[in-house]
C-alpha atoms as a PDB file:
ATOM      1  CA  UNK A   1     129.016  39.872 236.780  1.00  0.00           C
ATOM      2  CA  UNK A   2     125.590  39.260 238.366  1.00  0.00           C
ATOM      3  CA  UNK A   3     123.647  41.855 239.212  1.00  0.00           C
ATOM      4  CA  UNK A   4     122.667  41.708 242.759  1.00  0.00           C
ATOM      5  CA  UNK A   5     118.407  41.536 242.946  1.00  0.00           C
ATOM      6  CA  UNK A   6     117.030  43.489 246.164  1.00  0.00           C
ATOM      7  CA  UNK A   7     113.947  42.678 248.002  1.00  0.00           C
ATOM      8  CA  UNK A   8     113.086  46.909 247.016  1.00  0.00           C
ATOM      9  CA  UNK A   9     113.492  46.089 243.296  1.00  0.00           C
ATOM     10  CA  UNK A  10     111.483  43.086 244.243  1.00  0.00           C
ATOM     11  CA  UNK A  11     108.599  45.202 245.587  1.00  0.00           C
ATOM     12  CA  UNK A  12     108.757  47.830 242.749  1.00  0.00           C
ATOM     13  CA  UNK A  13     109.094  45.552 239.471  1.00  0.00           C
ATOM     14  CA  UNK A  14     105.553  43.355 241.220  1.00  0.00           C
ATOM     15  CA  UNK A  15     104.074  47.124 241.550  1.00  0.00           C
ATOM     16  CA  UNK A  16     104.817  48.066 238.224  1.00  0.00           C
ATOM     17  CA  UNK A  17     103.185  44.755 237.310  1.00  0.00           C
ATOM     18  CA  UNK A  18      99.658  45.206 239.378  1.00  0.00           C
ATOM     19  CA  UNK A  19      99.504  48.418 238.319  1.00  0.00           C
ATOM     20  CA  UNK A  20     100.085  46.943 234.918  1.00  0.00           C
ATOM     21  CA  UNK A  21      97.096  44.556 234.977  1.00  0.00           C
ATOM     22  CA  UNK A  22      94.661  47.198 236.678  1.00  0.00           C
ATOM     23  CA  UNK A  23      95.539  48.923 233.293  1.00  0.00           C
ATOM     24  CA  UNK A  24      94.463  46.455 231.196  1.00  0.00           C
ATOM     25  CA  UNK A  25      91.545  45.925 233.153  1.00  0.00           C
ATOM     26  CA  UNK A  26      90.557  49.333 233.379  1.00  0.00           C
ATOM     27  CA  UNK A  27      91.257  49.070 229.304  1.00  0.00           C
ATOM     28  CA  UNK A  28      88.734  45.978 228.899  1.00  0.00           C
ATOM     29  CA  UNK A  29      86.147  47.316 231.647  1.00  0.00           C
ATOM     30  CA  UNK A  30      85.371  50.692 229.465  1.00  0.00           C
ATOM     31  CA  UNK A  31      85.469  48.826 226.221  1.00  0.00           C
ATOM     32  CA  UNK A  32      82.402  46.725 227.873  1.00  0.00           C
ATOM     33  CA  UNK A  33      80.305  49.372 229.671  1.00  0.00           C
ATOM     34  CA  UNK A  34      80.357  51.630 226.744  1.00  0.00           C
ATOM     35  CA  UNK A  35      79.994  49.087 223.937  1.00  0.00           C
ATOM     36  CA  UNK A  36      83.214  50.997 222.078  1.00  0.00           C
ATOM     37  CA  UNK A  37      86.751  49.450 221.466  1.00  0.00           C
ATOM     38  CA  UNK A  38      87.571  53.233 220.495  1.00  0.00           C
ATOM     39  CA  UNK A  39      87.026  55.713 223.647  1.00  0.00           C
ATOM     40  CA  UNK A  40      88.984  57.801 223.446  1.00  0.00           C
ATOM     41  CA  UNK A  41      92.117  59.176 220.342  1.00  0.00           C
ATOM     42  CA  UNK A  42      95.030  57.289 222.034  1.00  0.00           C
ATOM     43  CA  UNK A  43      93.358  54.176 222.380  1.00  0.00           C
ATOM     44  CA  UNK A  44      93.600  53.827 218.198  1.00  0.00           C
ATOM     45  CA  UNK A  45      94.760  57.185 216.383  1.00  0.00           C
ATOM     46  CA  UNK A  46      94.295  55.431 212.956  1.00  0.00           C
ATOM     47  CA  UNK A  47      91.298  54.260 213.750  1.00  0.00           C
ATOM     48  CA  UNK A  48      89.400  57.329 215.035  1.00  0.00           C
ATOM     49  CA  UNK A  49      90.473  59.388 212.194  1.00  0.00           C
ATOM     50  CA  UNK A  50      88.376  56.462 209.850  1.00  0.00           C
ATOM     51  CA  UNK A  51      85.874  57.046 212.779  1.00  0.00           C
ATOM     52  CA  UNK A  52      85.515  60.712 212.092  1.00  0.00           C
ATOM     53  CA  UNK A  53      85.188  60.765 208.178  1.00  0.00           C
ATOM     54  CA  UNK A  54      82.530  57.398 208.836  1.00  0.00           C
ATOM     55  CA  UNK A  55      80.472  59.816 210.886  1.00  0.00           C
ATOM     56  CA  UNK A  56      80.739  63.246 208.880  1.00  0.00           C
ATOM     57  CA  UNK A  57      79.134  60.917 205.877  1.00  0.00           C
ATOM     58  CA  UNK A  58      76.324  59.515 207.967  1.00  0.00           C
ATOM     59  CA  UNK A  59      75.786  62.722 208.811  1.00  0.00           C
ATOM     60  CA  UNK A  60      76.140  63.633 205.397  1.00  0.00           C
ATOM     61  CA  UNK A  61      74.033  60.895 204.019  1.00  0.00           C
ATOM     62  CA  UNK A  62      71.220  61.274 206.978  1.00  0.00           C
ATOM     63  CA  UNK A  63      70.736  64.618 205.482  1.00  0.00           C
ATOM     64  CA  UNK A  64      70.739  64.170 202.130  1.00  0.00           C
ATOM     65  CA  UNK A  65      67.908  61.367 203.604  1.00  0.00           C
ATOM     66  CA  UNK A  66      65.886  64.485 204.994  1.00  0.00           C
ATOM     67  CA  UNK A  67      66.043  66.425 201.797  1.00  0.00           C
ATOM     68  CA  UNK A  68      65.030  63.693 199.778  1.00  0.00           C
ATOM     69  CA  UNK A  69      61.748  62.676 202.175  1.00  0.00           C
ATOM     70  CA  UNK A  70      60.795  66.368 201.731  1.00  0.00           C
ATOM     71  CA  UNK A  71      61.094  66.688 198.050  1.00  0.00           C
ATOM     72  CA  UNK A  72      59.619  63.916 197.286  1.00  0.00           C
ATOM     73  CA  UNK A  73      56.323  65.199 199.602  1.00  0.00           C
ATOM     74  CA  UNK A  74      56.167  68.124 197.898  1.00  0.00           C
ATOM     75  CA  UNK A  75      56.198  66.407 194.560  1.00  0.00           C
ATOM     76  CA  UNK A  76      53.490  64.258 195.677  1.00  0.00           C
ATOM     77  CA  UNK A  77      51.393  67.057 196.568  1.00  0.00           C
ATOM     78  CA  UNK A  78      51.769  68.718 193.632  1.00  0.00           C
ATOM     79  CA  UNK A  79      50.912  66.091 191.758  1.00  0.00           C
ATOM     80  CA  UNK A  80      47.640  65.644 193.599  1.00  0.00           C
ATOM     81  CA  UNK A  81      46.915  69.628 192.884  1.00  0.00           C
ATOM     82  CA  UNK A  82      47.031  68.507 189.603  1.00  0.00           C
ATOM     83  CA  UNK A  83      45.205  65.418 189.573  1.00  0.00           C
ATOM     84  CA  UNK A  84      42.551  67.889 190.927  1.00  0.00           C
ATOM     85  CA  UNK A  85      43.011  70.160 188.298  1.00  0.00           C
ATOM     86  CA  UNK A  86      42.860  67.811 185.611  1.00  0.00           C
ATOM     87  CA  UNK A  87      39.562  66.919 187.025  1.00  0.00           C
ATOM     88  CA  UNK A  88      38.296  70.585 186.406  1.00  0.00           C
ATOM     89  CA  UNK A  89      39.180  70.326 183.342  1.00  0.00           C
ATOM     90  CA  UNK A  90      37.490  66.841 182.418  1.00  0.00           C
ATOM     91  CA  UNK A  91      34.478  68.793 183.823  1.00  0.00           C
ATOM     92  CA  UNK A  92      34.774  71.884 182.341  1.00  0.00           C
ATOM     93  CA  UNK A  93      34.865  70.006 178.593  1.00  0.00           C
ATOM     94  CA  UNK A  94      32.004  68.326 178.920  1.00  0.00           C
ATOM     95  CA  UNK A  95      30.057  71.061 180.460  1.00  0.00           C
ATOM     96  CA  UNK A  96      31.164  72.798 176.894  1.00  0.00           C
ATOM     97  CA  UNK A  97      30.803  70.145 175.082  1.00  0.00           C
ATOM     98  CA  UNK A  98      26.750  70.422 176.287  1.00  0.00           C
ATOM     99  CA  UNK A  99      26.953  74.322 175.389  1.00  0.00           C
ATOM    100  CA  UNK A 100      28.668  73.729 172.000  1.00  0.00           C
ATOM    101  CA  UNK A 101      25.013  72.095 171.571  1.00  0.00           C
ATOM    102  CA  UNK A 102      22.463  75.282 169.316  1.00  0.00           C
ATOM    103  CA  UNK A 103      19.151  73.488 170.539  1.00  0.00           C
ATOM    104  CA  UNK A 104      19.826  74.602 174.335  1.00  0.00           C
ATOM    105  CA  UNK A 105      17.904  77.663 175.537  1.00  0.00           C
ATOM    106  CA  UNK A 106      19.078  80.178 177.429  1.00  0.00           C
ATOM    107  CA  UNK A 107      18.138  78.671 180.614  1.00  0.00           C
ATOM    108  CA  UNK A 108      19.920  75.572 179.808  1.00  0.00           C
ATOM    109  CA  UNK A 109      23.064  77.639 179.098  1.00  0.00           C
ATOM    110  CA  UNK A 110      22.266  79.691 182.206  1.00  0.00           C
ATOM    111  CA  UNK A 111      22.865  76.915 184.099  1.00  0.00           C
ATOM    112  CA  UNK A 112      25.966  75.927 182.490  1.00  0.00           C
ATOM    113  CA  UNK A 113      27.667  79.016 183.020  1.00  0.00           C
ATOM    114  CA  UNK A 114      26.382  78.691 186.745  1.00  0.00           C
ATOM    115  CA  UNK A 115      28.694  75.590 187.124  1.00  0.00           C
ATOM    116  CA  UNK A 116      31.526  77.190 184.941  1.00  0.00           C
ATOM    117  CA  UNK A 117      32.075  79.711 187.034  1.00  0.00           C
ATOM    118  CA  UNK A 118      32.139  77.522 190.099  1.00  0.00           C
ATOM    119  CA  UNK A 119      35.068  75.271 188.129  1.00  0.00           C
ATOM    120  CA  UNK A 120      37.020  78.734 187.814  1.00  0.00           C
ATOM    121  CA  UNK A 121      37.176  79.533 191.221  1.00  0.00           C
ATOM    122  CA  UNK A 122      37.806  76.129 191.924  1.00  0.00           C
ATOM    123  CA  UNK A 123      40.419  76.048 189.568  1.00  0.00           C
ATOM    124  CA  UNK A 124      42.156  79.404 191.298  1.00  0.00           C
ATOM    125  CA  UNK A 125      41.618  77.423 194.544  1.00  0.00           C
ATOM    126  CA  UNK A 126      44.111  74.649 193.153  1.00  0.00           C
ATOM    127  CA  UNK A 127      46.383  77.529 191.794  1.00  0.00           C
ATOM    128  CA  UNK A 128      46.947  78.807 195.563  1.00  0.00           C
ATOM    129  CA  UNK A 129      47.311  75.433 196.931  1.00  0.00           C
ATOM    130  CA  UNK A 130      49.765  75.215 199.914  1.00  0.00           C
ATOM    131  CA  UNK A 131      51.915  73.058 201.311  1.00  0.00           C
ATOM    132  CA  UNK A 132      53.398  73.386 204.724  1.00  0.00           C
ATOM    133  CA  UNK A 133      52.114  77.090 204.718  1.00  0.00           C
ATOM    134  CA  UNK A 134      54.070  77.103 201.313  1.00  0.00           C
ATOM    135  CA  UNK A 135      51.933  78.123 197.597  1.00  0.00           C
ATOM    136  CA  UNK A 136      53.800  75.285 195.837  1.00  0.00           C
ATOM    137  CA  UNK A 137      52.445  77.235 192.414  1.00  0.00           C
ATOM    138  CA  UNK A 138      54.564  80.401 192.605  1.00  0.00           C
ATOM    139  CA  UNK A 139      57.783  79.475 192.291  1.00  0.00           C
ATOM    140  CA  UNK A 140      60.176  80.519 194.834  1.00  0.00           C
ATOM    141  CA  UNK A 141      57.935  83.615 196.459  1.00  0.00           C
ATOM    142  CA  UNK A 142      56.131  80.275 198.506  1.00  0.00           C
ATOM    143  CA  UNK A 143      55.044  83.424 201.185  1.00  0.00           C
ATOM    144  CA  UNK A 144      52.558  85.266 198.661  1.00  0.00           C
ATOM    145  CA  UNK A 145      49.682  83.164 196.955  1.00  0.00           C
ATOM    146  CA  UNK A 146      50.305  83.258 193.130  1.00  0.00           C
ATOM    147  CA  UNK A 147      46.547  84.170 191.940  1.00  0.00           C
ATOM    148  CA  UNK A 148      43.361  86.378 193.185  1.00  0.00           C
ATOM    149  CA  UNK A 149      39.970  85.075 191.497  1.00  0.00           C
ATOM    150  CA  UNK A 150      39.481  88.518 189.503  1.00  0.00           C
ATOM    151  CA  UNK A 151      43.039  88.645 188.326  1.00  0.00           C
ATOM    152  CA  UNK A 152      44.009  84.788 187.691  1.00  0.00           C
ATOM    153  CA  UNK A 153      44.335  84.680 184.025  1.00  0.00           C
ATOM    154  CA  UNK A 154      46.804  87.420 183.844  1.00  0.00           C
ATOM    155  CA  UNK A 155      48.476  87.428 187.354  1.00  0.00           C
ATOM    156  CA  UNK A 156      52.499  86.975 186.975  1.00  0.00           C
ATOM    157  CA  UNK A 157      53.984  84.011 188.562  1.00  0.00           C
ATOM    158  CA  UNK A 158      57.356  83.741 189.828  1.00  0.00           C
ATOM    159  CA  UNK A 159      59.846  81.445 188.182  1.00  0.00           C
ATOM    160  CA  UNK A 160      61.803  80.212 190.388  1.00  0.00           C
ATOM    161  CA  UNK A 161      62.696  76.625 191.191  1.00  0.00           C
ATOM    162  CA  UNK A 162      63.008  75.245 194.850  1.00  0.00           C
ATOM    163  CA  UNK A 163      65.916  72.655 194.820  1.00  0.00           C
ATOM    164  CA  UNK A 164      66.738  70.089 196.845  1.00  0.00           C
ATOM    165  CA  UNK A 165      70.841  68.713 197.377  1.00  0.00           C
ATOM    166  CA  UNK A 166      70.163  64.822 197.005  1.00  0.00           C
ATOM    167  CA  UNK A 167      73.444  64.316 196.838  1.00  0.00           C
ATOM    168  CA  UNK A 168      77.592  65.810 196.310  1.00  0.00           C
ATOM    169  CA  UNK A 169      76.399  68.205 193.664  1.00  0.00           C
ATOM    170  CA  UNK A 170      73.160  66.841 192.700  1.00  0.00           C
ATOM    171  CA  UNK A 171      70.223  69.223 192.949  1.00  0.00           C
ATOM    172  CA  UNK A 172      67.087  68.949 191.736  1.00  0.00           C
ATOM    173  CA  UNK A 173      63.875  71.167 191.507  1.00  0.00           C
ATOM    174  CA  UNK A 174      60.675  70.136 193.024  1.00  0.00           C
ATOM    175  CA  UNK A 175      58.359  72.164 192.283  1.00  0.00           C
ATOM    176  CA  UNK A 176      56.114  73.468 188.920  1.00  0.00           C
ATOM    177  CA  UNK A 177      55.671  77.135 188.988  1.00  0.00           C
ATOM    178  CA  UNK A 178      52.089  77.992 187.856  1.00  0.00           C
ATOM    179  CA  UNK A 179      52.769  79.099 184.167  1.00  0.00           C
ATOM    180  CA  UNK A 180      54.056  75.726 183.722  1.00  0.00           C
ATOM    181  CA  UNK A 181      50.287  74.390 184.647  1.00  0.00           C
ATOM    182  CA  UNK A 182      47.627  76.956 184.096  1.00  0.00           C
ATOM    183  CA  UNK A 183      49.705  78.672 181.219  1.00  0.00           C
ATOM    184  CA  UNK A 184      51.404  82.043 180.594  1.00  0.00           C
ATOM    185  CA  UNK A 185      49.528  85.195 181.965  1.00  0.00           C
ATOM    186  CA  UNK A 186      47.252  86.826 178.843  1.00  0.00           C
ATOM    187  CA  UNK A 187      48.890  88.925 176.885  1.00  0.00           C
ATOM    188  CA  UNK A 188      47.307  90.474 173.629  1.00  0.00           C
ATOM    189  CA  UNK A 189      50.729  90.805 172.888  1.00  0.00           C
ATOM    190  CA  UNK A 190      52.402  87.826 172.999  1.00  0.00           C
ATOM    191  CA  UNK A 191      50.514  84.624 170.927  1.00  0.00           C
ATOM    192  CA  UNK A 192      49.594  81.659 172.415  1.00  0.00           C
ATOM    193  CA  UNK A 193      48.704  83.090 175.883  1.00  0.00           C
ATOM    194  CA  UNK A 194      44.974  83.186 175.363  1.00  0.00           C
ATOM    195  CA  UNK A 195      45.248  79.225 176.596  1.00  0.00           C
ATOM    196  CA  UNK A 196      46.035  80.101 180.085  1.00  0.00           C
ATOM    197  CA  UNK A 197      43.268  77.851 181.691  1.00  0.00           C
ATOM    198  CA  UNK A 198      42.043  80.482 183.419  1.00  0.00           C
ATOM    199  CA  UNK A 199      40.873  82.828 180.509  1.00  0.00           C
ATOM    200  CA  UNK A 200      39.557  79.775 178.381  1.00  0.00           C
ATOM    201  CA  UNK A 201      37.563  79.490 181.408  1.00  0.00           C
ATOM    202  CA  UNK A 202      36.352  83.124 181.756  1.00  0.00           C
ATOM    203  CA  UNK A 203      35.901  83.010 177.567  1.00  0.00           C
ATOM    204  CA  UNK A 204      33.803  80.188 178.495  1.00  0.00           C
ATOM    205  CA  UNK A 205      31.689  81.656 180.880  1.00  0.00           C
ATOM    206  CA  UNK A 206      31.271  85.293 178.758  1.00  0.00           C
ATOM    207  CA  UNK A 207      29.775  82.587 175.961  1.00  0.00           C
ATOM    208  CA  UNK A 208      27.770  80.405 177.819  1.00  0.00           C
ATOM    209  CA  UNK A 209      26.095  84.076 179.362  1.00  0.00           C
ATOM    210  CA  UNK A 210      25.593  85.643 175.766  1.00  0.00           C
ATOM    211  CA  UNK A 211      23.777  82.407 174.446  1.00  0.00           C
ATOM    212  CA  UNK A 212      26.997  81.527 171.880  1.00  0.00           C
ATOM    213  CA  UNK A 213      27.104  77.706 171.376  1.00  0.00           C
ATOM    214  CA  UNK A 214      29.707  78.552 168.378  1.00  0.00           C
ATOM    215  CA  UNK A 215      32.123  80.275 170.127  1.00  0.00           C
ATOM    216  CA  UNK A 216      31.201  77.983 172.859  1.00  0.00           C
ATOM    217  CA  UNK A 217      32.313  75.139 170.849  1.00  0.00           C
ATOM    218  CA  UNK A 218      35.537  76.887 169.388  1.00  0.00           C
ATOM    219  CA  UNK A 219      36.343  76.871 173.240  1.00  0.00           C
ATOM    220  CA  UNK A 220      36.734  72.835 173.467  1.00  0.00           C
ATOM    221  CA  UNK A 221      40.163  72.838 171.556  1.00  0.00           C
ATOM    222  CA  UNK A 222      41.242  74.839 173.919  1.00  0.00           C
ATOM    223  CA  UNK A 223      40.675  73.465 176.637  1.00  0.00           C
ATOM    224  CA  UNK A 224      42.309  70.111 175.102  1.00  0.00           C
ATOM    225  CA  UNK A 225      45.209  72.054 174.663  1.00  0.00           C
ATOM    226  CA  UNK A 226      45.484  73.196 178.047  1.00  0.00           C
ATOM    227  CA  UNK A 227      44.603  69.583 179.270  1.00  0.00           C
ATOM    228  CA  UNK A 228      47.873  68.156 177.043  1.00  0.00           C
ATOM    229  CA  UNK A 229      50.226  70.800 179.212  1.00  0.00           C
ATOM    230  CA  UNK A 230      48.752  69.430 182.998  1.00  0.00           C
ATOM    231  CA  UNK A 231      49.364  65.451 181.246  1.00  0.00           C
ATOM    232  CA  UNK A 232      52.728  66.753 179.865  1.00  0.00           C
ATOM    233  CA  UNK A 233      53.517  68.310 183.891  1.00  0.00           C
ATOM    234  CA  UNK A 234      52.072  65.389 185.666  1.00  0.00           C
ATOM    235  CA  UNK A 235      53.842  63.057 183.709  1.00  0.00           C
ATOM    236  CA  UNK A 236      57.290  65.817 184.367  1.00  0.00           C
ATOM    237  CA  UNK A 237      56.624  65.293 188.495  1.00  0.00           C
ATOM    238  CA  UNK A 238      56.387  61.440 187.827  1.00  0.00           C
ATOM    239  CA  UNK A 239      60.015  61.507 186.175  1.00  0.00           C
ATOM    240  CA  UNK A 240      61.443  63.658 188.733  1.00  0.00           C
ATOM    241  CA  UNK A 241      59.584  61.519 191.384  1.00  0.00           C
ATOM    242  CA  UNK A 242      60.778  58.579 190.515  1.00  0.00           C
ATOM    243  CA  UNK A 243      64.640  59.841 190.164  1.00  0.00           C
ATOM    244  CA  UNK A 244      64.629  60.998 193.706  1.00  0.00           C
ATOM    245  CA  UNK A 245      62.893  57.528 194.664  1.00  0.00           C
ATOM    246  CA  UNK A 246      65.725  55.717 192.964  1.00  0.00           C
ATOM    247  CA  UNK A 247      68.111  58.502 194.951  1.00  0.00           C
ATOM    248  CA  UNK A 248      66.406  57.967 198.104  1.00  0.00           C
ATOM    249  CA  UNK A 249      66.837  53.968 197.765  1.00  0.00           C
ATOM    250  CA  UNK A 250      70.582  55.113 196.991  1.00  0.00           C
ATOM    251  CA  UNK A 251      71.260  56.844 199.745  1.00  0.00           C
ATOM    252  CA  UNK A 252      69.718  53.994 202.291  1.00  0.00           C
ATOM    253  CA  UNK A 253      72.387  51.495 200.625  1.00  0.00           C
ATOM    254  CA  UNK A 254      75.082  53.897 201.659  1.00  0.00           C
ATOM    255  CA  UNK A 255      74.155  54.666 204.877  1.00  0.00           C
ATOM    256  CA  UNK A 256      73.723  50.715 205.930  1.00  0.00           C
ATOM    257  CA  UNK A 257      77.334  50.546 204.408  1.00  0.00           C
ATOM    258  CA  UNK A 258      78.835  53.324 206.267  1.00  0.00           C
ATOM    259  CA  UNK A 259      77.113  52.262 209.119  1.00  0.00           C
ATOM    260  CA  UNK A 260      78.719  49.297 208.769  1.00  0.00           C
ATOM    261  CA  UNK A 261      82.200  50.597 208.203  1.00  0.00           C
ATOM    262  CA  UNK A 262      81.576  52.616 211.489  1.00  0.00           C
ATOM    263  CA  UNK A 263      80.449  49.576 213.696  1.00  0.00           C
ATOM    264  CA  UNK A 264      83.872  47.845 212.599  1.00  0.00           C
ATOM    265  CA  UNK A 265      86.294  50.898 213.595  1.00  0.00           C
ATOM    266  CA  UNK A 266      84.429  51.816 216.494  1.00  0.00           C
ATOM    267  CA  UNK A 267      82.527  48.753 218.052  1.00  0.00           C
ATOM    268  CA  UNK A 268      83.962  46.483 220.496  1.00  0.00           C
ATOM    269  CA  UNK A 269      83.630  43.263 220.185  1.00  0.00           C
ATOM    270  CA  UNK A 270      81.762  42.047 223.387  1.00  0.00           C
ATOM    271  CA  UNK A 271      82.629  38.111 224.159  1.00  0.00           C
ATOM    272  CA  UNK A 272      86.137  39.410 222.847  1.00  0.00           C
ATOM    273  CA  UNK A 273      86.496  41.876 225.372  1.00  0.00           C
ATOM    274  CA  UNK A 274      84.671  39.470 228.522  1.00  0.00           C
ATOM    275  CA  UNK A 275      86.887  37.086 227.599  1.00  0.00           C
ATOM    276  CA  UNK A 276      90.266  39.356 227.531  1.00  0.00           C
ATOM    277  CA  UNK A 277      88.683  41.091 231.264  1.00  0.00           C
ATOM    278  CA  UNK A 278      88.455  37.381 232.771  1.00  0.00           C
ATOM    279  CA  UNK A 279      92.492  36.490 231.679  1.00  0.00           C
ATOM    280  CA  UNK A 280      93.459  39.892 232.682  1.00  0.00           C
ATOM    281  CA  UNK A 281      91.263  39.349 236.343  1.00  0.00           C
ATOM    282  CA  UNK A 282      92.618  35.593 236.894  1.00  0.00           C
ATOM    283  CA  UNK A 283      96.274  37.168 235.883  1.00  0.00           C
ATOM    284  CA  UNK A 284      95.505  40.420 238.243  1.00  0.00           C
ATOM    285  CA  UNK A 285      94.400  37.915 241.033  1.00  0.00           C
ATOM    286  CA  UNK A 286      97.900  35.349 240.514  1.00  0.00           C
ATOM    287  CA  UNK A 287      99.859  38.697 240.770  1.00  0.00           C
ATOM    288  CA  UNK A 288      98.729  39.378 243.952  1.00  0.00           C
ATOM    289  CA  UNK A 289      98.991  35.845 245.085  1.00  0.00           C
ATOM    290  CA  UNK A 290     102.818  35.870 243.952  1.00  0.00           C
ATOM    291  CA  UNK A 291     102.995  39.357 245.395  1.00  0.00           C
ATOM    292  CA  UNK A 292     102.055  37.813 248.794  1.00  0.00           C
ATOM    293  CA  UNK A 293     104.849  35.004 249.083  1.00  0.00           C
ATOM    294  CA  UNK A 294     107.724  38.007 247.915  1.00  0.00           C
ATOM    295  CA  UNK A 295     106.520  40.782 250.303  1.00  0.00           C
ATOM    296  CA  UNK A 296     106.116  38.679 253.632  1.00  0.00           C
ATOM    297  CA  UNK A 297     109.628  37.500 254.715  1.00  0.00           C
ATOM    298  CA  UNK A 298     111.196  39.734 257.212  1.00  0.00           C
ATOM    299  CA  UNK A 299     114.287  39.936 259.292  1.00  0.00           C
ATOM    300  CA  UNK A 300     112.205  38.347 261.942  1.00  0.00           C
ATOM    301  CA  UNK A 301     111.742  34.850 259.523  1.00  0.00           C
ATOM    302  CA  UNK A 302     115.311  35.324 258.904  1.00  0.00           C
ATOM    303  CA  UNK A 303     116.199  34.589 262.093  1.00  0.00           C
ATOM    304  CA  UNK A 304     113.973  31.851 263.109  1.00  0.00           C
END
């Protein structure tokens, strides 16, 4: 049997219809003002949960980025500290190297001791160096400078490392805690320690001021020793240096991939979307054209 069409169902099914379109319009119209083919959960539930983890590892990633930048500044500081250092040393040899020397009067040696003293305070200077209002030398107590002048050679530094999360589980330390550098604190005790730099300086200094060139001399191996540990440490900040450069270079691959793998989820393709708003306007617009011809008869052009 037929089923008998009204002019009501008429009017309802072309509503349905418009309201239909203005839908899909309304659809297209955010897409393009906003950029984003994903505005909101409903509009693609498999997609915005891909959307969510893409972000969480940007954001991930981004800071992983941030600890990176900052330990590899702090590395590169401390490896200036002890470029300086190294310097002090260079000078301090061959200011004993000149005192090792028996023909020198006092006067000469005098003078010597003058400058030596003036490389040990440096040399404390470089010991308290800071960073960010941080003492990179004293492990993690970065609030409290590690040496006083009178004190240096048997001052005890902290140990501890300051890490830095470059990545899911990876951690690594970027700074050199002073006993590492200048040597272990003196210690009549415990052998070895009379190569802290700071009392081969101050040994220096007490020999240059009682005129002995032999002890003087004595002196220089020590200081050579002391100059292998600040190669062997610069050449430890170099290695860890370049391992978070090689992280760092990482971690920008990643991010321009999950950028990527974001843009594709959550972008909208632009002519896509001006071209699907124009069909949906020219079909919007034919609607109401069709919408016109169905609504206008009356009883009155019935009748006619």
């Amino acid at each position: 049997m037929a089923t008998r069409v009204t002019q009501g169902m008429l009017n309802n099914q072309l509503l349905r219809n418009i309201n239909t379109n203005l839908t899909r319009i309304n659809h297209h119209q955010n897409e393009l003002s906003t950029g984003r083919k994903i505005n909101k959960p409903s509009d693609d539930p498999v997609g915005i949960s891909f959307s969510l983890r893409y972000r969480s590892e940007v954001a991930a990633t981004e800071q992983y980025e941030s600890n990176v930048d900052a330990a590899i500044s702090w590395l590169d500081y401390t490896d200036t500290a002890l470029g300086q250092a190294n310097t002090v040393i260079q000078r301090a040899r061959e200011l004993a190297v000149q005192g090792a020397n028996g023909t020198n009067p006092q006067a000469a040696l005098d003078s010597i001791k003058s400058e030596m003293q003036q490389l040990y305070s440096q040399m404390v200077t470089i010991g308290n160096s800071e960073f960010n209002g941080k003492y990179v030398f004293n492990g993690q107590l970065t609030d409290k400078p590690p040496y006083t002048e009178a004190t240096a050679d048997t001052d005890k530094i902290d140990q501890g490392e300051i890490k830095f999360e470059i990545g899911t589980g990876v951690r690594i330390a970027a700074n050199k805690p002073g006993n590492s550098v200048f040597g272990e604190p003196d210690d009549p005790n415990v052998p070895g320690t009379k190569d802290n730099i700071f009392r081969v300086l101050k040994d220096l200094v007490s020999a240059l001021g009682a005129g002995d060139t032999s002890k003087v001399g004595t002196l220089i191996g020590r200081i050579d020793t002391q100059n292998d540990i600040f190669l062997e440490a610069r050449a430890d900040v170099g290695a860890r240096t370049n391992r978070i450069e090689l992280a760092q270079s990482r971690l920008k691959d990643i991010s321009v991939n999950l950028q990527s793998l974001q843009s594709k989820t959550e972008d909208a393709d632009i002519s896509e979307v001006i071209t699907n708003l124009k069909t949906d306007e020219n079909v919007y617009q034919a609607s109401l054209s069709v919408g016109s011809k169905i609504i206008s008869p009356s009883l009155v052009d019935f009748l006619r």
